[in-house]
C-alpha atoms as a PDB file:
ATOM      1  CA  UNK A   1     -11.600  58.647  16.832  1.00  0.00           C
ATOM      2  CA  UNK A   2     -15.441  57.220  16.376  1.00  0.00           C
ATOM      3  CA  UNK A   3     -16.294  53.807  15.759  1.00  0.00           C
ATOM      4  CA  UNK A   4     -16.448  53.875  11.923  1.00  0.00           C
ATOM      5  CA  UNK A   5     -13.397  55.669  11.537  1.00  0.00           C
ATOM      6  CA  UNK A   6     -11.549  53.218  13.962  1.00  0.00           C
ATOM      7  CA  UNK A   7     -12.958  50.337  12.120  1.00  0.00           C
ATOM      8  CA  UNK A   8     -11.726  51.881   8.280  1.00  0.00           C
ATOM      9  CA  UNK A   9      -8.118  52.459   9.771  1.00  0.00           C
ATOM     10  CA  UNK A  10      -8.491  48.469  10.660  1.00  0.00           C
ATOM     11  CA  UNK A  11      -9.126  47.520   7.565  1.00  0.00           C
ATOM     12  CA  UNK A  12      -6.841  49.522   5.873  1.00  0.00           C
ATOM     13  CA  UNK A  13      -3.928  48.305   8.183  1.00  0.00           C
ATOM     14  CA  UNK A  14      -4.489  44.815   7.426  1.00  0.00           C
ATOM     15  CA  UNK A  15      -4.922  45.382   3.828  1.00  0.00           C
ATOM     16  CA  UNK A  16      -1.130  46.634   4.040  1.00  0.00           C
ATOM     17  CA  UNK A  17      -0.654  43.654   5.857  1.00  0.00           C
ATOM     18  CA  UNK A  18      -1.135  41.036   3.244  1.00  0.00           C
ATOM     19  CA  UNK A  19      -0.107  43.446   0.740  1.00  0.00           C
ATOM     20  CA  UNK A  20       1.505  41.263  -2.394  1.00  0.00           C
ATOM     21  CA  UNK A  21       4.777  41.263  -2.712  1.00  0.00           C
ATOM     22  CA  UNK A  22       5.748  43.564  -5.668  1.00  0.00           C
ATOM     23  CA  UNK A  23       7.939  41.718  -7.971  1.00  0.00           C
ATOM     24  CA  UNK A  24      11.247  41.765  -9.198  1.00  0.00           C
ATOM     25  CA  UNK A  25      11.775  43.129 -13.057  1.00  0.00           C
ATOM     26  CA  UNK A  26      12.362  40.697 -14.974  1.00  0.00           C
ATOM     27  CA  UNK A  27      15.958  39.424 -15.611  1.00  0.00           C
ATOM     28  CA  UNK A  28      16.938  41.459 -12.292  1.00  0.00           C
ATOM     29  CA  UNK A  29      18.025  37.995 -10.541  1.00  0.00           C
ATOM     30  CA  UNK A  30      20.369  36.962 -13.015  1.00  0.00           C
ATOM     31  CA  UNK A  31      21.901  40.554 -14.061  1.00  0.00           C
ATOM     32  CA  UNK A  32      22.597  40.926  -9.909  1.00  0.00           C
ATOM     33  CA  UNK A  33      24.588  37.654  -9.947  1.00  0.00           C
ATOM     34  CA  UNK A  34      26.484  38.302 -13.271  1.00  0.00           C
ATOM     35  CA  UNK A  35      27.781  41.506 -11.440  1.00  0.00           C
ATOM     36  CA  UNK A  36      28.324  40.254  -7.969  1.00  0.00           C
ATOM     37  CA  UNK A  37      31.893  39.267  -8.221  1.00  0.00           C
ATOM     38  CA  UNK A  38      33.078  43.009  -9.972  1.00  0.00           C
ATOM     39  CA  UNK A  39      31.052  44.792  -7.212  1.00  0.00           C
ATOM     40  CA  UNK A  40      32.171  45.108  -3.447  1.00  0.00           C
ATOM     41  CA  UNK A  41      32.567  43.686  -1.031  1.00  0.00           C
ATOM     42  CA  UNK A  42      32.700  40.688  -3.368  1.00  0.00           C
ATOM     43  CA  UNK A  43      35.413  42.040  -5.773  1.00  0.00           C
ATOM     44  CA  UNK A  44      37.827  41.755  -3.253  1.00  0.00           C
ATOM     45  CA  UNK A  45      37.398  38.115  -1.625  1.00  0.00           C
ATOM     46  CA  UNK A  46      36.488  36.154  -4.014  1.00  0.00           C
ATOM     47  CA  UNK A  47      38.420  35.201  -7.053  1.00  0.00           C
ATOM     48  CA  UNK A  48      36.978  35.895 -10.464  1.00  0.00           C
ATOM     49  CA  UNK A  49      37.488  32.562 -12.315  1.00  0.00           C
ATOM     50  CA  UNK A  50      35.594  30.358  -9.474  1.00  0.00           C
ATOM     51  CA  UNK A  51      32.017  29.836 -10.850  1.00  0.00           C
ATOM     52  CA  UNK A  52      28.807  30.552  -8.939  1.00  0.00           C
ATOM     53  CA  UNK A  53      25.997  27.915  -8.020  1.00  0.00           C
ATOM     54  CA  UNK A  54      22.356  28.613  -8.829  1.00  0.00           C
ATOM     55  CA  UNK A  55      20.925  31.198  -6.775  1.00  0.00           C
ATOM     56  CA  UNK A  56      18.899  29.943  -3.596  1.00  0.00           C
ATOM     57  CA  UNK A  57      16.098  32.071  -2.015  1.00  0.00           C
ATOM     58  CA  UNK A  58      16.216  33.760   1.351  1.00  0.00           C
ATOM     59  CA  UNK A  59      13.701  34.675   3.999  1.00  0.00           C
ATOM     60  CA  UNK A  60      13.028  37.862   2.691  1.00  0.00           C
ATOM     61  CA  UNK A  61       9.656  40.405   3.076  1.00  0.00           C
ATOM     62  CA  UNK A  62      10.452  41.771   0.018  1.00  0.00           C
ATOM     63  CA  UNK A  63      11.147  38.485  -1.683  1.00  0.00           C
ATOM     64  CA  UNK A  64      14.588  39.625  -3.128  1.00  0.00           C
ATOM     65  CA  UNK A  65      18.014  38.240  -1.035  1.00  0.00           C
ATOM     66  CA  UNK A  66      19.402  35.386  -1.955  1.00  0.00           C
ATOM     67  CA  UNK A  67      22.184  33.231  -1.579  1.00  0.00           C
ATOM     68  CA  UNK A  68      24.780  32.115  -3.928  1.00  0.00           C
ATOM     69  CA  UNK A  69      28.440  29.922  -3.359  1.00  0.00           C
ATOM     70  CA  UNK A  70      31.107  30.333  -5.499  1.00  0.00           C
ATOM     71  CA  UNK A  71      33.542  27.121  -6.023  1.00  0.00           C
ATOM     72  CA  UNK A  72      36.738  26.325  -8.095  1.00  0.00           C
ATOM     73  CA  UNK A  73      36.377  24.605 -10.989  1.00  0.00           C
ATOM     74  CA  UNK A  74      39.887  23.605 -12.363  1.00  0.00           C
ATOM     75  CA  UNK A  75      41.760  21.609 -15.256  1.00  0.00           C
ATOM     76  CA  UNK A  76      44.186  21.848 -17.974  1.00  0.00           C
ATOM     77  CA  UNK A  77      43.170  21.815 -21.292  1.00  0.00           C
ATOM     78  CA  UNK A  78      42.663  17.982 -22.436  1.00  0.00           C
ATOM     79  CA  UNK A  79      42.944  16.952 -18.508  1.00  0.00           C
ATOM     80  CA  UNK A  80      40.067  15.693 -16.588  1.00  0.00           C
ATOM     81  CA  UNK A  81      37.981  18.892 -15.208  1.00  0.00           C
ATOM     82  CA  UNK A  82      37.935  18.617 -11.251  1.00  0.00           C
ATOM     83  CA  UNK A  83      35.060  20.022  -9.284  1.00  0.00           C
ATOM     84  CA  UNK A  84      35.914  21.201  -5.616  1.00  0.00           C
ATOM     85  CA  UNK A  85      33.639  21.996  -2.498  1.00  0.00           C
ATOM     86  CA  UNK A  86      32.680  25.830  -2.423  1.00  0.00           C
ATOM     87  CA  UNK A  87      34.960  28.266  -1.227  1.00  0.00           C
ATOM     88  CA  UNK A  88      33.053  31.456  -0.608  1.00  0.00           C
ATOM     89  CA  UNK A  89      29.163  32.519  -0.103  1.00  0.00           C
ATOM     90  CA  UNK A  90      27.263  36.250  -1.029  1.00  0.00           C
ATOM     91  CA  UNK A  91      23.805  37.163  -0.251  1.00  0.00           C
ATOM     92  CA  UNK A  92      22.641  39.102  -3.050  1.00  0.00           C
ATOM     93  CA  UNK A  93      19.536  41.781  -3.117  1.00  0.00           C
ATOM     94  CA  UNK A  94      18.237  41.640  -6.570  1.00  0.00           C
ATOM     95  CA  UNK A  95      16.490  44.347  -6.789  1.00  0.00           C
ATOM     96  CA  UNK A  96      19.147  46.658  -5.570  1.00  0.00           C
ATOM     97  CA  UNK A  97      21.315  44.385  -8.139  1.00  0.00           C
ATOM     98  CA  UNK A  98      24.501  43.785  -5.851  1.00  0.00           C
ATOM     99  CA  UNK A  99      25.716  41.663  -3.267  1.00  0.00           C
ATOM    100  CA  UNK A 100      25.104  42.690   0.482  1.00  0.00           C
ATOM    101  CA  UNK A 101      27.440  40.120   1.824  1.00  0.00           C
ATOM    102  CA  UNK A 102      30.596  37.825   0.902  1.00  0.00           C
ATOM    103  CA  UNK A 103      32.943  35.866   2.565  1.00  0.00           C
ATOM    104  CA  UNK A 104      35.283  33.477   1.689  1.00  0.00           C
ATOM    105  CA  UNK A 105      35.026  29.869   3.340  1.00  0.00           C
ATOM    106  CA  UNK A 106      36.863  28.512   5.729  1.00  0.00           C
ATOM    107  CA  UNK A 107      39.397  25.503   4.859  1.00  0.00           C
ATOM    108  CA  UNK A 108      40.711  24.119   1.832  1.00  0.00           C
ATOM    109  CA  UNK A 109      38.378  23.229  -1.048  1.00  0.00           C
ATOM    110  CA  UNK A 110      38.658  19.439  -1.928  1.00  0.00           C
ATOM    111  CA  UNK A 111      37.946  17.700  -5.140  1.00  0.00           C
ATOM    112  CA  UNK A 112      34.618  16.031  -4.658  1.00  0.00           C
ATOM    113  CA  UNK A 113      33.517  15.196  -8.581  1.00  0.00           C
ATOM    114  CA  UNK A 114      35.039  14.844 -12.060  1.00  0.00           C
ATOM    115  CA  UNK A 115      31.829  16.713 -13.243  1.00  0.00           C
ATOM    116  CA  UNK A 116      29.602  20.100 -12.634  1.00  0.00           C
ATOM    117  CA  UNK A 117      26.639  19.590 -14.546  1.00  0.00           C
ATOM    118  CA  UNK A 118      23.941  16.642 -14.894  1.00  0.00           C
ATOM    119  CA  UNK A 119      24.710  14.449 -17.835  1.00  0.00           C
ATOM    120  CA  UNK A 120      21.335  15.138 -19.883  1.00  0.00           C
ATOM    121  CA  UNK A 121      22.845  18.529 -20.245  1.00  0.00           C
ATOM    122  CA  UNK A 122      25.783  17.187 -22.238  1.00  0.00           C
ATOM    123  CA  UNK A 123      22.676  17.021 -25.262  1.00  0.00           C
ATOM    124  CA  UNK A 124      22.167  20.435 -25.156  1.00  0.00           C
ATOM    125  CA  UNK A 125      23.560  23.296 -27.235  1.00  0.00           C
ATOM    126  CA  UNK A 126      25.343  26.635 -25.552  1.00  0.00           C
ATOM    127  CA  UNK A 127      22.157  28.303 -26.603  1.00  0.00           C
ATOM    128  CA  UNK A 128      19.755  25.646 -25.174  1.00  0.00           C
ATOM    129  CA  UNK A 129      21.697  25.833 -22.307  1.00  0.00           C
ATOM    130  CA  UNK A 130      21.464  29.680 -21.832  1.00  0.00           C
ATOM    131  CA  UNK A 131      17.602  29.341 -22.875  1.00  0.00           C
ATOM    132  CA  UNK A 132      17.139  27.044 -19.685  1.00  0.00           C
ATOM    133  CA  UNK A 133      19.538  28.931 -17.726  1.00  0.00           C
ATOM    134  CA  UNK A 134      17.271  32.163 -18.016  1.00  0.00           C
ATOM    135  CA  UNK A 135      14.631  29.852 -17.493  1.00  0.00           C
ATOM    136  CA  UNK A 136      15.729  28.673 -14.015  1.00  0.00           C
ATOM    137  CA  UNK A 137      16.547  32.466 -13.242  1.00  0.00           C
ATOM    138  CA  UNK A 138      12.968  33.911 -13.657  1.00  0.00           C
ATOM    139  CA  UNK A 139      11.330  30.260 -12.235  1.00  0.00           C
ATOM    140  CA  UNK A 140      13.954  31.170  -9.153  1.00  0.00           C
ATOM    141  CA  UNK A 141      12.376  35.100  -8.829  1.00  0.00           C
ATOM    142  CA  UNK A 142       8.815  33.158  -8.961  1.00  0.00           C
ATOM    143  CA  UNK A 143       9.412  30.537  -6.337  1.00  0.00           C
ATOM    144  CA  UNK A 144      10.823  33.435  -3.807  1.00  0.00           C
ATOM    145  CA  UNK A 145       7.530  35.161  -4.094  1.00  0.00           C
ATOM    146  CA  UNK A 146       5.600  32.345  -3.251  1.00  0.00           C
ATOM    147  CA  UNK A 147       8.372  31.430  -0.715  1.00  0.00           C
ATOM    148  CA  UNK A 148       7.768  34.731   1.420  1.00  0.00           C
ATOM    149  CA  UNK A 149       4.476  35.234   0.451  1.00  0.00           C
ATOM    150  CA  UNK A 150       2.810  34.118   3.996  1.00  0.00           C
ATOM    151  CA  UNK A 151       0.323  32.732   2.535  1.00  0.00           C
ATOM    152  CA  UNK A 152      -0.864  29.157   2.037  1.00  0.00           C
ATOM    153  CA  UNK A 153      -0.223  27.041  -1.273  1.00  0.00           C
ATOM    154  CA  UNK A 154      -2.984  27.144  -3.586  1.00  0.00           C
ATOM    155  CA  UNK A 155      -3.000  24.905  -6.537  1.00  0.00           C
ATOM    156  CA  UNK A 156      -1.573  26.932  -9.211  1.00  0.00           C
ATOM    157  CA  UNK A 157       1.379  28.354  -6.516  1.00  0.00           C
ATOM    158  CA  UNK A 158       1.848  24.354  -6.065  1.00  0.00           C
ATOM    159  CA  UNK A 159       2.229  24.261 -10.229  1.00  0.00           C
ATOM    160  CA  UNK A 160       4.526  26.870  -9.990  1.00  0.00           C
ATOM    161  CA  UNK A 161       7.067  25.294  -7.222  1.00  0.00           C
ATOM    162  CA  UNK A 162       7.339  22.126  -9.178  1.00  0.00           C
ATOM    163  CA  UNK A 163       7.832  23.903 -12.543  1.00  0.00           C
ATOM    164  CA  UNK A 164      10.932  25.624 -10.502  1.00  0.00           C
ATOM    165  CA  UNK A 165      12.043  22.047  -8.859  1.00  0.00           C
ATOM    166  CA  UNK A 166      12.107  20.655 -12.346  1.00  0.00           C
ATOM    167  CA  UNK A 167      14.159  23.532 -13.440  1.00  0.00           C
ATOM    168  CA  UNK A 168      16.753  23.678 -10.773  1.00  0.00           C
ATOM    169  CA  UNK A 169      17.305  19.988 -10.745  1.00  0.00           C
ATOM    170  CA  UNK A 170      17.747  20.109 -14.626  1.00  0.00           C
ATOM    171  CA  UNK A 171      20.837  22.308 -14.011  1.00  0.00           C
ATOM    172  CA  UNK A 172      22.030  22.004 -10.806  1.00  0.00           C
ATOM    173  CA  UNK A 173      25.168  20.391 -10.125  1.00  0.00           C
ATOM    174  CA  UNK A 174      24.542  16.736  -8.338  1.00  0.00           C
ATOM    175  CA  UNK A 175      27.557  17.158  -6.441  1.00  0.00           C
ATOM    176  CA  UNK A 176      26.907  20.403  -4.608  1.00  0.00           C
ATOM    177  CA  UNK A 177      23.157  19.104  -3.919  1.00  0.00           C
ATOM    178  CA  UNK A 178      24.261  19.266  -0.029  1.00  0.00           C
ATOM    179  CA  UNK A 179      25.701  22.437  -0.112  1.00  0.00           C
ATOM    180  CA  UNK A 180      22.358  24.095  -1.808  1.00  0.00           C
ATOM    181  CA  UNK A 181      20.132  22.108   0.862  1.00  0.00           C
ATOM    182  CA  UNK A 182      22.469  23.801   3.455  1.00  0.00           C
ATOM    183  CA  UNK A 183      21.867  27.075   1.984  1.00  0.00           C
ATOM    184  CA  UNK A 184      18.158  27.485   3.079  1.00  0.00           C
ATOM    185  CA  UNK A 185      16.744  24.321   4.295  1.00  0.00           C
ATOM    186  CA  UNK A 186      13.895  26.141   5.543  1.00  0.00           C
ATOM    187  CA  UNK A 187      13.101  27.177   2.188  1.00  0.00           C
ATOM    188  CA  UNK A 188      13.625  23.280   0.694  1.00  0.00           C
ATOM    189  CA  UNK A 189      11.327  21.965   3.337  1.00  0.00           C
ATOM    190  CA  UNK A 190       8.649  24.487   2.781  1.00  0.00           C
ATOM    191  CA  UNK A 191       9.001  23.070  -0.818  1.00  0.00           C
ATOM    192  CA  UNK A 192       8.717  19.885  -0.208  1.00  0.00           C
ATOM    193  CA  UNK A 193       5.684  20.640   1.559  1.00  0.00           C
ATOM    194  CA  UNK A 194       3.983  22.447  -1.471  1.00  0.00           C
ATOM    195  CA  UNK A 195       5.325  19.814  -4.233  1.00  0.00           C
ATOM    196  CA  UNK A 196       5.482  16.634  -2.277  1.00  0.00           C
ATOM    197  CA  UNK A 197       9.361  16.520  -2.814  1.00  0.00           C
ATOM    198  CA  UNK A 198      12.391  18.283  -2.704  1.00  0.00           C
ATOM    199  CA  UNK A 199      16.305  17.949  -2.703  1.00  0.00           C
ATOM    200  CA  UNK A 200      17.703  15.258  -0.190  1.00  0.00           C
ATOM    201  CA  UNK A 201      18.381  16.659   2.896  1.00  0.00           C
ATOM    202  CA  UNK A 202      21.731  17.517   4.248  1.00  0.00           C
ATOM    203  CA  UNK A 203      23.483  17.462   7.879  1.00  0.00           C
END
């Protein structure tokens, strides 16, 4: 092979290098964790009335696993709700749409708080909460790009990680703040690095 030839397949290889990372449809993040507890190998560890935490992203070249917990949520009607510690984990691939691991946790979940959501969202309606819900979804699918991008933080990739930091801690439940830091602190460090804060960090 000559010189110029040699030099073209170069370029051409590092072009596919840095290559952006194609992304995910829209909506594909929150369909794939809708379905992951009626799809295997989910649908047969983990129960279907334990709720699901906000997705959190993954290292990932194609930008698209992520990690979810699922955690009982129990009380009677006109009883104080309880909220216990998480008592199963899936990585999800959203753009296949399904789980690629789940597992049940080990020990007993223990009541840890008499409520799941931040109290501002007690203002909101079922369809504001939705609305911001879908929100956090595509914001999540956004910040997973950047996340496994490679590249450095410009200024408008900076925006964008604070727009999603804003959006998760709108919705996330206070409570389980140590359990999402434990999820990916890599990832909640490199935020905190493009935003200037992040979650508290966990042991």
């Amino acid at each position: 092979m000559n010189r110029g030839l040699a030099l073209t397949a170069a370029v051409f290889l590092l072009a596919a290098c840095h290559k952006p990372l194609r992304p995910l449809p829209p909506g594909a993040l929150r369909t794939a964790i809708q379905d992951a507890k009626s799809l295997p190998p989910c649908s047969s560890v983990i129960a279907n009335e334990w709720p699901y935490t906000w997705p959190v992203p993954l290292a990932d070249a194609q930008a698209s696993r992520f990690k979810i917990l699922f955690y009982p949520f129990t009380g009677d009607p006109g009883a104080e709700p309880s909220l216990l510690t998480p008592a199963g984990e899936a990585v999800l691939d959203a753009r296949m749409g399904k789980p690629t691991t789940c597992q049940v946790l080990p020990g007993i979940p223990k009541v840890i708080s008499h409520q799941r959501w931040p109290s501002a969202t007690d203002e909101l309606s079922m369809k504001d909460f939705q609305s911001r819900q879908d929100e956090l979804y595509e914001k999540t699918q956004t910040v997973a790009s950047l996340y496994n991008s490679g590249r450095g933080v410009s200024p408008p990739d900076a925006a964008s990680a604070k727009q999603y930091l804003e959006a998760f801690e709108s919705l996330a439940e206070p409570d389980l703040l140590p359990y999402y830091y434990r999820m990916n602190p890599a990832f909640w460090e490199w935020l905190r690095g493009a935003t200037g804060r992040s979650i508290p960090k966990a042991p």
